[in-house]
N, C-alpha and C. Protein backbone atom coordinates (compact mmCIF):
# COMPACT_ATOMS: atom_id res chain seq x y z
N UNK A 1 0.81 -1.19 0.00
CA UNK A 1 0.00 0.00 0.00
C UNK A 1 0.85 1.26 0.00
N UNK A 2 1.85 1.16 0.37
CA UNK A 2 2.90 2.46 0.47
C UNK A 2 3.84 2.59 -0.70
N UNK A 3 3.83 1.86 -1.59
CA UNK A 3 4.58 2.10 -2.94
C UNK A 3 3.66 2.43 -3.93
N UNK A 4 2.33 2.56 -3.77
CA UNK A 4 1.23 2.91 -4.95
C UNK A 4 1.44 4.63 -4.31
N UNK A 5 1.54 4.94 -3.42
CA UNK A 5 1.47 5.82 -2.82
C UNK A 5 3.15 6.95 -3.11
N UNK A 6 3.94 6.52 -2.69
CA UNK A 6 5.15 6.87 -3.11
C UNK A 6 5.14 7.34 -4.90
N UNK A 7 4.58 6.16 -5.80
CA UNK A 7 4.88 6.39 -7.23
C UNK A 7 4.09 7.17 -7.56
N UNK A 8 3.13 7.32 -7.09
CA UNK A 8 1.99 8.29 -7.81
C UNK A 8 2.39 9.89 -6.93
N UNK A 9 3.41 10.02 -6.16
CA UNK A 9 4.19 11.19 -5.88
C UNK A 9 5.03 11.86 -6.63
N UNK A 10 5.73 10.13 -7.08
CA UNK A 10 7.14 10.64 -7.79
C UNK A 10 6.29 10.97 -9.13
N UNK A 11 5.24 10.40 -10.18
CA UNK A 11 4.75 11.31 -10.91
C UNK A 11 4.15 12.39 -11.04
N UNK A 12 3.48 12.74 -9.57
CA UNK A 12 3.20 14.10 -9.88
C UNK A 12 4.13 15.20 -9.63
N UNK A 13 5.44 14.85 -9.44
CA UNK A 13 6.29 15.90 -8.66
C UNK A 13 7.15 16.44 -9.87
N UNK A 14 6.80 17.76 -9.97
CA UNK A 14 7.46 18.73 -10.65
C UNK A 14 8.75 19.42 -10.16
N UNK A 15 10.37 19.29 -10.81
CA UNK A 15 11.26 20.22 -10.35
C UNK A 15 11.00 21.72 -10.48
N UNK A 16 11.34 22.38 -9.46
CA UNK A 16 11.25 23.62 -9.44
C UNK A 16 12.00 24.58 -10.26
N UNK A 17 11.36 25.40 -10.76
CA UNK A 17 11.25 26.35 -12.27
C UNK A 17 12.22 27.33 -11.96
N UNK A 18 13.46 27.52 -12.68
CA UNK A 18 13.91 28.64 -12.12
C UNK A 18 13.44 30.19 -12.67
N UNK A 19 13.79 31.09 -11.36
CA UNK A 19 13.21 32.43 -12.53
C UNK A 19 13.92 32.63 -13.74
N UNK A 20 13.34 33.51 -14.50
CA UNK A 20 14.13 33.96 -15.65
C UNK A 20 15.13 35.24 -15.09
N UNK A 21 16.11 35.48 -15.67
CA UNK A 21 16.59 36.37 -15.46
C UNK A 21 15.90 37.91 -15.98
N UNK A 22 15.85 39.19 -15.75
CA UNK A 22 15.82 39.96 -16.23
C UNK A 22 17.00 40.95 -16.03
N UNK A 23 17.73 40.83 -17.18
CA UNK A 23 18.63 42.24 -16.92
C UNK A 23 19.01 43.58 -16.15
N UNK A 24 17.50 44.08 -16.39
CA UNK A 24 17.00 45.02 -15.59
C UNK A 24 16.22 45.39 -14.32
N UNK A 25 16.66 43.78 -13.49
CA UNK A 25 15.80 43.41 -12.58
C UNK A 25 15.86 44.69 -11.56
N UNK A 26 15.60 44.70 -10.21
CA UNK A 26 15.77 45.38 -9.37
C UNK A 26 16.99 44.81 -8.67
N UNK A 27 17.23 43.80 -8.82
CA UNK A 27 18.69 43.28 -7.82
C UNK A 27 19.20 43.52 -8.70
N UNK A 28 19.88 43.37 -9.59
CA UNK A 28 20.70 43.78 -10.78
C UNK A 28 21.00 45.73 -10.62
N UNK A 29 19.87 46.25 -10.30
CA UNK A 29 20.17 47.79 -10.26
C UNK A 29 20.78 47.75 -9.14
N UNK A 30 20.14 46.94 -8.20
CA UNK A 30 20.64 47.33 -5.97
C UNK A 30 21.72 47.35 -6.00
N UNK A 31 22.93 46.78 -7.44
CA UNK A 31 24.43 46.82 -6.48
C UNK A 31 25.05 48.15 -7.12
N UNK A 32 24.23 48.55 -7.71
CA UNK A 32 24.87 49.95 -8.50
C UNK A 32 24.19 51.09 -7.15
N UNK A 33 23.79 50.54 -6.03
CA UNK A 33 23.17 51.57 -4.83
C UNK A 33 24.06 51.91 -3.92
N UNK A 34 24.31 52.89 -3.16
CA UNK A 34 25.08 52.71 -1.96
C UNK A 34 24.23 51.85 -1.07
N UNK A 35 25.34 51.08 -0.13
CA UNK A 35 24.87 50.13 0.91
C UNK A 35 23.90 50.78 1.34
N UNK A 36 23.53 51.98 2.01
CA UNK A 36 23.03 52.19 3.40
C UNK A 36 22.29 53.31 2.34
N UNK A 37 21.54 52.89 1.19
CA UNK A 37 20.94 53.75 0.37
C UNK A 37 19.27 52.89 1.04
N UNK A 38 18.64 52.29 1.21
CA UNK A 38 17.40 52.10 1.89
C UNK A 38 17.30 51.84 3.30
N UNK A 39 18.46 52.05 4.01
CA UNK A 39 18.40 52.54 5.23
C UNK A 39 18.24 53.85 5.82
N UNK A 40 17.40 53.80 7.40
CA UNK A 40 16.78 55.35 7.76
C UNK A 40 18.22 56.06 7.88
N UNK A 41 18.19 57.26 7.28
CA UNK A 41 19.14 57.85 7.61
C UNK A 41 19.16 58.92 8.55
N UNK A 42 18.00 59.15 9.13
CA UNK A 42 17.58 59.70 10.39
C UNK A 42 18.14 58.73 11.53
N UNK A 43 17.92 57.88 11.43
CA UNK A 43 18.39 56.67 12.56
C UNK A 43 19.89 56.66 12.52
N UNK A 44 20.31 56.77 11.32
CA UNK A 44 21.74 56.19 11.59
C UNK A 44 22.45 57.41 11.66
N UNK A 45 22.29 58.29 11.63
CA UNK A 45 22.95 59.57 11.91
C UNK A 45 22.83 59.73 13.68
N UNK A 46 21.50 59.40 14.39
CA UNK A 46 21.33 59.37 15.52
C UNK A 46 22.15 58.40 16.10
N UNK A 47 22.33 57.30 15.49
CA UNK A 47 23.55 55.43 16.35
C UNK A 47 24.65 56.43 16.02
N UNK A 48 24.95 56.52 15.12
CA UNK A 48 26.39 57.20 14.68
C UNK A 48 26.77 58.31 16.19
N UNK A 49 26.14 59.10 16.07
CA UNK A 49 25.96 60.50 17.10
C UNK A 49 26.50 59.63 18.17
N UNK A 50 25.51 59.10 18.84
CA UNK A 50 25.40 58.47 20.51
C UNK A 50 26.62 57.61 20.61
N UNK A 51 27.15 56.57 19.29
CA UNK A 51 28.54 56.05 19.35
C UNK A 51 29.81 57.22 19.40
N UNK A 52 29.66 58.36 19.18
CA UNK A 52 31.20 59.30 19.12
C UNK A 52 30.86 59.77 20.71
N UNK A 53 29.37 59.58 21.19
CA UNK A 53 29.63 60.30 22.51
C UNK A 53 29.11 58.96 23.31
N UNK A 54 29.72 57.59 23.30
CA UNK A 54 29.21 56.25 24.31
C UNK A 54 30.59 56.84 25.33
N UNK A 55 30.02 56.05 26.29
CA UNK A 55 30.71 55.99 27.08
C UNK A 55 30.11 55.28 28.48
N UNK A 56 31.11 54.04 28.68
CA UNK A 56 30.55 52.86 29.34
C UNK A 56 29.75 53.52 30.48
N UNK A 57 30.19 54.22 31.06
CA UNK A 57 29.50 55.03 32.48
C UNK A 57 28.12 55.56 32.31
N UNK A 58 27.58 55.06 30.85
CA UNK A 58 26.46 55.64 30.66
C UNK A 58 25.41 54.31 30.90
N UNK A 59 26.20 53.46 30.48
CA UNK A 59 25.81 52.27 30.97
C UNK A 59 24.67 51.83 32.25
N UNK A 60 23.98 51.28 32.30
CA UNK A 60 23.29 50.89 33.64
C UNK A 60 24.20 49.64 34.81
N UNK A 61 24.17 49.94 36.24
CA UNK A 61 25.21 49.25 36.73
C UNK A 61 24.70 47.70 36.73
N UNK A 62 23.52 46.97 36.64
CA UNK A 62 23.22 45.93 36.52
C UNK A 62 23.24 44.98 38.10
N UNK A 63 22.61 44.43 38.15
CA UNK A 63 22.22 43.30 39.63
C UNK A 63 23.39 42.60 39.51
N UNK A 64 24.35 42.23 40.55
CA UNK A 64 25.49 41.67 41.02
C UNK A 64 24.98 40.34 41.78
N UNK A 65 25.23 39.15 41.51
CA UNK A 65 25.10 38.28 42.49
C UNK A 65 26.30 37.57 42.28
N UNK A 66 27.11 36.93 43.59
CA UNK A 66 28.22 36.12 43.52
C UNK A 66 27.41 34.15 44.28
N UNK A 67 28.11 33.62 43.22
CA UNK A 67 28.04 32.63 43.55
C UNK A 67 29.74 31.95 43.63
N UNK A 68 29.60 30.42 44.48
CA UNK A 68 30.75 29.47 44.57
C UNK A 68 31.61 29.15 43.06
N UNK A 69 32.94 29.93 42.95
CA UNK A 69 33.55 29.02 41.55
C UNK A 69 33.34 28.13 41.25
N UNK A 70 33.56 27.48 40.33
CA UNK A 70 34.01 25.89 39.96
C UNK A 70 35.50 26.12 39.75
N UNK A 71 36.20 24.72 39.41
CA UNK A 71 37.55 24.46 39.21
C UNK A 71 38.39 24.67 40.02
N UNK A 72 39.95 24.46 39.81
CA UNK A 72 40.72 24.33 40.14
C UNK A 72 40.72 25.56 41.34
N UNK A 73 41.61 25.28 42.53
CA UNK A 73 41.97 26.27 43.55
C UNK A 73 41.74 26.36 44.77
N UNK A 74 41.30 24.88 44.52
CA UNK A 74 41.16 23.95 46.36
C UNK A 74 40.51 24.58 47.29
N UNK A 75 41.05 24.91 48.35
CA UNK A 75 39.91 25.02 49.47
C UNK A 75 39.25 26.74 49.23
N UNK A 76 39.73 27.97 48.80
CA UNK A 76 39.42 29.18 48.44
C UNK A 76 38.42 28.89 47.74
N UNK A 77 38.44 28.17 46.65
CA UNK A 77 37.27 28.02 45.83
C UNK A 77 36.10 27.40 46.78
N UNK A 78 36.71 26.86 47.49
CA UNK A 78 35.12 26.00 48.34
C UNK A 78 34.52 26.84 49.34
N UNK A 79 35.20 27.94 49.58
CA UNK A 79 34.80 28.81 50.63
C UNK A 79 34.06 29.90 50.43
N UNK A 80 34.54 30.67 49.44
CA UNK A 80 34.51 32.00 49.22
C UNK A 80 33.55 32.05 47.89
N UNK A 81 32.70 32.62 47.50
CA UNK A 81 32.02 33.26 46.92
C UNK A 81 32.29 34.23 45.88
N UNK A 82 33.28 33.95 44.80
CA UNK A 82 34.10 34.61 44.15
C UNK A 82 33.47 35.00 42.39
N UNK A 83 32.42 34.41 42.24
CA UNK A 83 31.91 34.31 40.97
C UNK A 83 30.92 34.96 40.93
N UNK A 84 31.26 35.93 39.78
CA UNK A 84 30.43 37.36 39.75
C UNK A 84 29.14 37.08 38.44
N UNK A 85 28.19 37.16 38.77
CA UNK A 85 26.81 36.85 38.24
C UNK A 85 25.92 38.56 37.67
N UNK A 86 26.17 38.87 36.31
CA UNK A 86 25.56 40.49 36.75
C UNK A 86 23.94 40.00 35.59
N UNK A 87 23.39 40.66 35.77
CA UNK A 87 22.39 40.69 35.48
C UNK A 87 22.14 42.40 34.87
N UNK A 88 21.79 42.61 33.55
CA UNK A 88 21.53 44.00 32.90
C UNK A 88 19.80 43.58 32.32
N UNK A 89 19.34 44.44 33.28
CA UNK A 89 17.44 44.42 32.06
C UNK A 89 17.83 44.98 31.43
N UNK A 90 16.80 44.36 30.26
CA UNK A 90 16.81 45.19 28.77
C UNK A 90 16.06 46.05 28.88
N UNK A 91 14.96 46.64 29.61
CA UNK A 91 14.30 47.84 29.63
C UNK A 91 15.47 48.88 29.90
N UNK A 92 16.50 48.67 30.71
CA UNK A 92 16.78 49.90 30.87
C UNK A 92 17.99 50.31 30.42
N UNK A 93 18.72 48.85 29.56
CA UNK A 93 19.68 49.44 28.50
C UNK A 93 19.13 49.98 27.12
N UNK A 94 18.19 49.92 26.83
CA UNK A 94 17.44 50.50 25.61
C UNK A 94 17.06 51.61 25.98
N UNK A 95 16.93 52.27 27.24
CA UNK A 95 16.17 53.65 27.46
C UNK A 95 17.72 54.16 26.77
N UNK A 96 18.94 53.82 27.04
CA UNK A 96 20.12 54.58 26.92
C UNK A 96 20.87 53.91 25.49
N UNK A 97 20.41 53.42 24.82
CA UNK A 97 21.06 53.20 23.38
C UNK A 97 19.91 53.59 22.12
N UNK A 98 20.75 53.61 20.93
CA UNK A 98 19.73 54.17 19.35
C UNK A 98 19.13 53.42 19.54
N UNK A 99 18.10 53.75 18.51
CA UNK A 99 17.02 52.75 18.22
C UNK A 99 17.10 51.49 17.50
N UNK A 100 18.35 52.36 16.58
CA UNK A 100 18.58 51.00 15.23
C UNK A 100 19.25 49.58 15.80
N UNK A 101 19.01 49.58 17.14
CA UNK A 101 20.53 48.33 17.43
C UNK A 101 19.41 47.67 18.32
N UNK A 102 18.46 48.23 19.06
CA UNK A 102 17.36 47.59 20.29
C UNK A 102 16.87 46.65 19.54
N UNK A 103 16.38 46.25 18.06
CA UNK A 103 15.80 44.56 17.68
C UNK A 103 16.99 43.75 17.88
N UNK A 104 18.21 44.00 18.17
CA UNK A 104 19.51 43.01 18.02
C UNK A 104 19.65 43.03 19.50
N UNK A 105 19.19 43.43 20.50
CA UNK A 105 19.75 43.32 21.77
C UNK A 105 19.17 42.24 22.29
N UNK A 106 17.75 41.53 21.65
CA UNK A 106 17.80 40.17 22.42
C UNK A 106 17.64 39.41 21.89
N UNK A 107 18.86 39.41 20.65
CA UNK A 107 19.46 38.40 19.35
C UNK A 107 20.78 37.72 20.31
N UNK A 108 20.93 38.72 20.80
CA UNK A 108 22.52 38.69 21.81
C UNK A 108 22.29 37.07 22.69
N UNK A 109 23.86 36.56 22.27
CA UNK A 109 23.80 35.07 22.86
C UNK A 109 23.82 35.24 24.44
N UNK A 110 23.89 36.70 25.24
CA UNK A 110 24.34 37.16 26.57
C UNK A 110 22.45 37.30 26.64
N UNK A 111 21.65 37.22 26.20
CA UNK A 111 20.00 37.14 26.35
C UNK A 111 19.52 36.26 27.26
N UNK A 112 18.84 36.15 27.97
CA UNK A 112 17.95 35.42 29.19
C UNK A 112 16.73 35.54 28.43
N UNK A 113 15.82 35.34 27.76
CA UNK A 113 14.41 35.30 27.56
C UNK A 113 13.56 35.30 29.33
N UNK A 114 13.70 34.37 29.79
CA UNK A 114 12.98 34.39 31.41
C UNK A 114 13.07 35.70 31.99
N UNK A 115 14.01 36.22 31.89
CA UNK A 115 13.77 37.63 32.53
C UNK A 115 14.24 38.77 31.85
N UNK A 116 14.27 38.64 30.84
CA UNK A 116 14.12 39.89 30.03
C UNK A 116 15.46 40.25 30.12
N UNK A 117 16.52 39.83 30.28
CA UNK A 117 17.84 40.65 30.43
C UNK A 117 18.78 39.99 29.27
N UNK A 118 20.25 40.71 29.91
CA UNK A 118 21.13 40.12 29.31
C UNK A 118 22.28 39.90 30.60
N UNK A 119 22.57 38.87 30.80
CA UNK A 119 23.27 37.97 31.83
C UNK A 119 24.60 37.54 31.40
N UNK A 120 25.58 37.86 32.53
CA UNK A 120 27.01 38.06 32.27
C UNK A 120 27.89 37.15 33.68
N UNK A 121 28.90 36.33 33.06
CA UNK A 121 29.17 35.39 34.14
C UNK A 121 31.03 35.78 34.16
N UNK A 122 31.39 35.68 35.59
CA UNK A 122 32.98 36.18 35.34
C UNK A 122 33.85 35.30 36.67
N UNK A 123 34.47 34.14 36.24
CA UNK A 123 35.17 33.30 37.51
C UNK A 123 36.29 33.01 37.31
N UNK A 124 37.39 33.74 36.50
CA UNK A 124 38.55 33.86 36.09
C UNK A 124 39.44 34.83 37.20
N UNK A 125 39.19 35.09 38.17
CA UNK A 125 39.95 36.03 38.82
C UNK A 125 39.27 35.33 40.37
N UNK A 126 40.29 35.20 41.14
CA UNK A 126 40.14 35.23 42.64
C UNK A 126 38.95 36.07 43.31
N UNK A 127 39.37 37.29 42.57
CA UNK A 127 38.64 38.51 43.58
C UNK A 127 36.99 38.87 43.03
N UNK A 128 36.46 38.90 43.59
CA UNK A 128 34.85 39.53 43.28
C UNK A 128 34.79 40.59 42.11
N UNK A 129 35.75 41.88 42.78
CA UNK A 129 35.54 43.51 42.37
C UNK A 129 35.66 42.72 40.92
N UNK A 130 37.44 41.85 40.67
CA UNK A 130 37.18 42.03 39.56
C UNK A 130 36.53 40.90 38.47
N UNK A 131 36.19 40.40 38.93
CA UNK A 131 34.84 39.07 38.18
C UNK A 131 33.90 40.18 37.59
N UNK A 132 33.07 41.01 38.33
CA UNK A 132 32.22 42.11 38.33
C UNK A 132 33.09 42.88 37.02
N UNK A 133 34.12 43.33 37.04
CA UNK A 133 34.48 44.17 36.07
C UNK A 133 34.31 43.34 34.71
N UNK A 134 34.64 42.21 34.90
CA UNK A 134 34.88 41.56 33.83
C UNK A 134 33.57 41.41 33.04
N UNK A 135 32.61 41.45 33.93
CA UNK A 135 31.27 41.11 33.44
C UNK A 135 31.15 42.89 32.66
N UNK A 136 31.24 43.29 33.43
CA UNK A 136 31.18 44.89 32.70
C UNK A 136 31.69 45.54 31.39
N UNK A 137 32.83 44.54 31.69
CA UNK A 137 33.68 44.78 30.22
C UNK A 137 32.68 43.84 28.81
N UNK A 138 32.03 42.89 29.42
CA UNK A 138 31.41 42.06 28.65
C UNK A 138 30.18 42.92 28.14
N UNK A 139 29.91 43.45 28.97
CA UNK A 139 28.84 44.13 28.33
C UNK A 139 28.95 45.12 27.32
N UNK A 140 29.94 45.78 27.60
CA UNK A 140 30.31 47.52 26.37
C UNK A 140 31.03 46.56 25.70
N UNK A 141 31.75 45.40 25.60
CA UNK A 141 31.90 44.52 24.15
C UNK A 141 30.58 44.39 23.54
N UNK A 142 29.61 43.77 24.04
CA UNK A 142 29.01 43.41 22.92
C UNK A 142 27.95 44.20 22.54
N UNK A 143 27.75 45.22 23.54
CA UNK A 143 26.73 46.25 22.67
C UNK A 143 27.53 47.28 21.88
N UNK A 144 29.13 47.32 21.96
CA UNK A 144 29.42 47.63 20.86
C UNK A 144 29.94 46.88 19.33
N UNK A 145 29.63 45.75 19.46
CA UNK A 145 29.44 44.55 18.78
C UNK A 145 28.41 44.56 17.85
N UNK A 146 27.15 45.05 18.80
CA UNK A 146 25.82 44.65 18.45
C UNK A 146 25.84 46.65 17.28
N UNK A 147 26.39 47.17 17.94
CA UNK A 147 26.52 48.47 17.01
C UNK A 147 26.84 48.28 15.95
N UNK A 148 28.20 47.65 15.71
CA UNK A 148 29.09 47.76 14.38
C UNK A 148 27.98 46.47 13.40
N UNK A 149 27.22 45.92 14.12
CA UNK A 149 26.69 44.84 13.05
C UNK A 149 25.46 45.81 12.58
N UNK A 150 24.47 46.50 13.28
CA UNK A 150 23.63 47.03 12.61
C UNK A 150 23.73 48.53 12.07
N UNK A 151 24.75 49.17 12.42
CA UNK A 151 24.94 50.73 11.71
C UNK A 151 26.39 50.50 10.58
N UNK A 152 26.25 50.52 9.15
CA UNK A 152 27.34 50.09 8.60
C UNK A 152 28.12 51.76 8.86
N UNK A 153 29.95 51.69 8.37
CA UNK A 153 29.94 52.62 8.45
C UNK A 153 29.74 53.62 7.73
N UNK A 154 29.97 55.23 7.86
CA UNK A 154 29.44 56.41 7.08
C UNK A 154 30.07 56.23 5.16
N UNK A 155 29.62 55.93 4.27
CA UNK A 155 29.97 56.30 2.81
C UNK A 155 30.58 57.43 2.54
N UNK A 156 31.78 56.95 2.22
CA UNK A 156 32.94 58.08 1.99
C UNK A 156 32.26 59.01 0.61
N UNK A 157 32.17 61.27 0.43
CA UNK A 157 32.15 61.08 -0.78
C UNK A 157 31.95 61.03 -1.72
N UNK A 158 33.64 59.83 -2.04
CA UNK A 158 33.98 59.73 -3.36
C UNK A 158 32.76 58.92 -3.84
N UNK A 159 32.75 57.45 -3.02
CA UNK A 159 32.20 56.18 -3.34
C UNK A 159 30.74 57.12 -3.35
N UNK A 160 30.05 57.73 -2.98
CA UNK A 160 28.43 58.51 -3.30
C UNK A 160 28.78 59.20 -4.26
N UNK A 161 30.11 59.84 -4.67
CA UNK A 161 29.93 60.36 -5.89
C UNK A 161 30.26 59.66 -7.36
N UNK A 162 30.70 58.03 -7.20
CA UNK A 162 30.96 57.02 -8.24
C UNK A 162 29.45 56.36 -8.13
N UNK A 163 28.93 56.53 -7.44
CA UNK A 163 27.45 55.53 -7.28
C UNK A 163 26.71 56.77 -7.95
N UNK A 164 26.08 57.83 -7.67
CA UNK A 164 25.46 58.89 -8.65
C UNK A 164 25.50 59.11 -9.77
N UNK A 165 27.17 58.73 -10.45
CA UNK A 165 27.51 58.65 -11.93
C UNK A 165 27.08 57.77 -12.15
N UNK A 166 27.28 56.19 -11.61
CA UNK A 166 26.27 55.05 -12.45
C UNK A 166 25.23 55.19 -12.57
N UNK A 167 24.72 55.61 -11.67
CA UNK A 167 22.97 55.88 -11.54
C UNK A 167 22.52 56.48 -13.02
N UNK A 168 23.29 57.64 -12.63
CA UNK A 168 23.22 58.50 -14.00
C UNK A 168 22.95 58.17 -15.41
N UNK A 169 24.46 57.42 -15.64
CA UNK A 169 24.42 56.78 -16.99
C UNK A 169 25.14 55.46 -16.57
N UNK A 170 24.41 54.52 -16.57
CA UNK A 170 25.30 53.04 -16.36
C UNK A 170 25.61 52.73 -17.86
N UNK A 171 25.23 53.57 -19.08
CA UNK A 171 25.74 53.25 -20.28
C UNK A 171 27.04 53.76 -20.57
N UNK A 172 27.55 54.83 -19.92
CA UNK A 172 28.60 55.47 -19.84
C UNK A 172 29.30 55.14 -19.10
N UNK A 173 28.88 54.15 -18.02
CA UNK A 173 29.98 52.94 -17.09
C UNK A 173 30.46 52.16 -18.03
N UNK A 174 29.41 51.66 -18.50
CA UNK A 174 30.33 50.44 -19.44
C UNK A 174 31.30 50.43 -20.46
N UNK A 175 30.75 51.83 -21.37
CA UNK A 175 31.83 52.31 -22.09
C UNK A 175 33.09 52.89 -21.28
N UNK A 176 33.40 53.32 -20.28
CA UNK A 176 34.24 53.66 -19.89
C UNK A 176 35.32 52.47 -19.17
N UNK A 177 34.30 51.73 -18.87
CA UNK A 177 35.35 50.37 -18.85
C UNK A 177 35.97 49.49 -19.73
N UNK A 178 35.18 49.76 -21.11
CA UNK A 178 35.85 49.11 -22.38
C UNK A 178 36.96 49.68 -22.52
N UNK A 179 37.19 50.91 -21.95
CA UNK A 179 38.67 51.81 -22.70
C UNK A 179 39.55 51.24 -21.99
């Protein structure tokens, strides 16, 4: 009963059609665009802005909890409470960053879904203060991480003024590359 079934699949199954090309498609024009030519440029002038004036201290200080290390370091490790646990909500690092980067902040592999944050772990150092720093440093890494992936940088320009000439005449590109 399952091979009448199978064959009468394999005859009705059509390979998939590819498109035709058109020359003049719209992807065919998009690479003659500057990159950041259908991006807001209200927005990215604003990420741009707030990146020349970041500065970690603007940062929110985030919930500290220390828990017991793991690994190596014998009885200190079994005692002491050395592993720095920070906790940053996302409500209130978005009150203080652009807009264009807040859909990527809980793309971030440092994301908790359960509580809305982004959660930072630091047990490389003996001391608390600096487990805690470390977590801190983790954080202005990757929201400036999470910057450089969604604001490309500013278009030099020249390159806006070689993209306007194609625009212009892409018939006069081509001839000019035959020479």
């Amino acid at each position: 009963m399952l091979q009448p079934r199978i064959a009468r699949a394999l005859r009705s199954w059509k390979p998939p059609q590819a498109p035709l090309s058109n020359p003049l498609s719209p992807r065919r024009f998009k690479r003659y665009q500057a990159f950041e030519a259908e991006l807001d440029k209200d927005a990215l002038a604003e990420a741009r802005a707030w990146y020349r004036s970041f500065s970690p201290a603007q940062l929110p200080k985030g919930n500290i909890t220390y828990a017991r290390s793991s690994g190596p370091g014998g009885q200190h490790v079994n005692k002491t409470e050395t592993k720095a646990i920070t906790v940053y909500p996302v409500n209130e690092l978005l009150s203080m960053l652009p807009k264009s980067i807040h859909s990527s902040i809980r793309k971030s592999k440092y994301y908790t879904a359960n509580s809305d944050s982004l959660t930072f772990q630091a047990q490389t150092s003996r001391s608390r203060d600096a487990n805690a720093d470390d977590n801190r440093k983790k954080l202005v890494e990757e929201v400036t991480r999470i910057y450089h992936e969604a604001t490309p940088a500013e278009t030099s320009e020249e390159k806006k003024k070689k993209h306007e000439d194609m625009l212009v005449s892409p018939a006069n590109a081509w001839t000019d590359y035959k020479q």
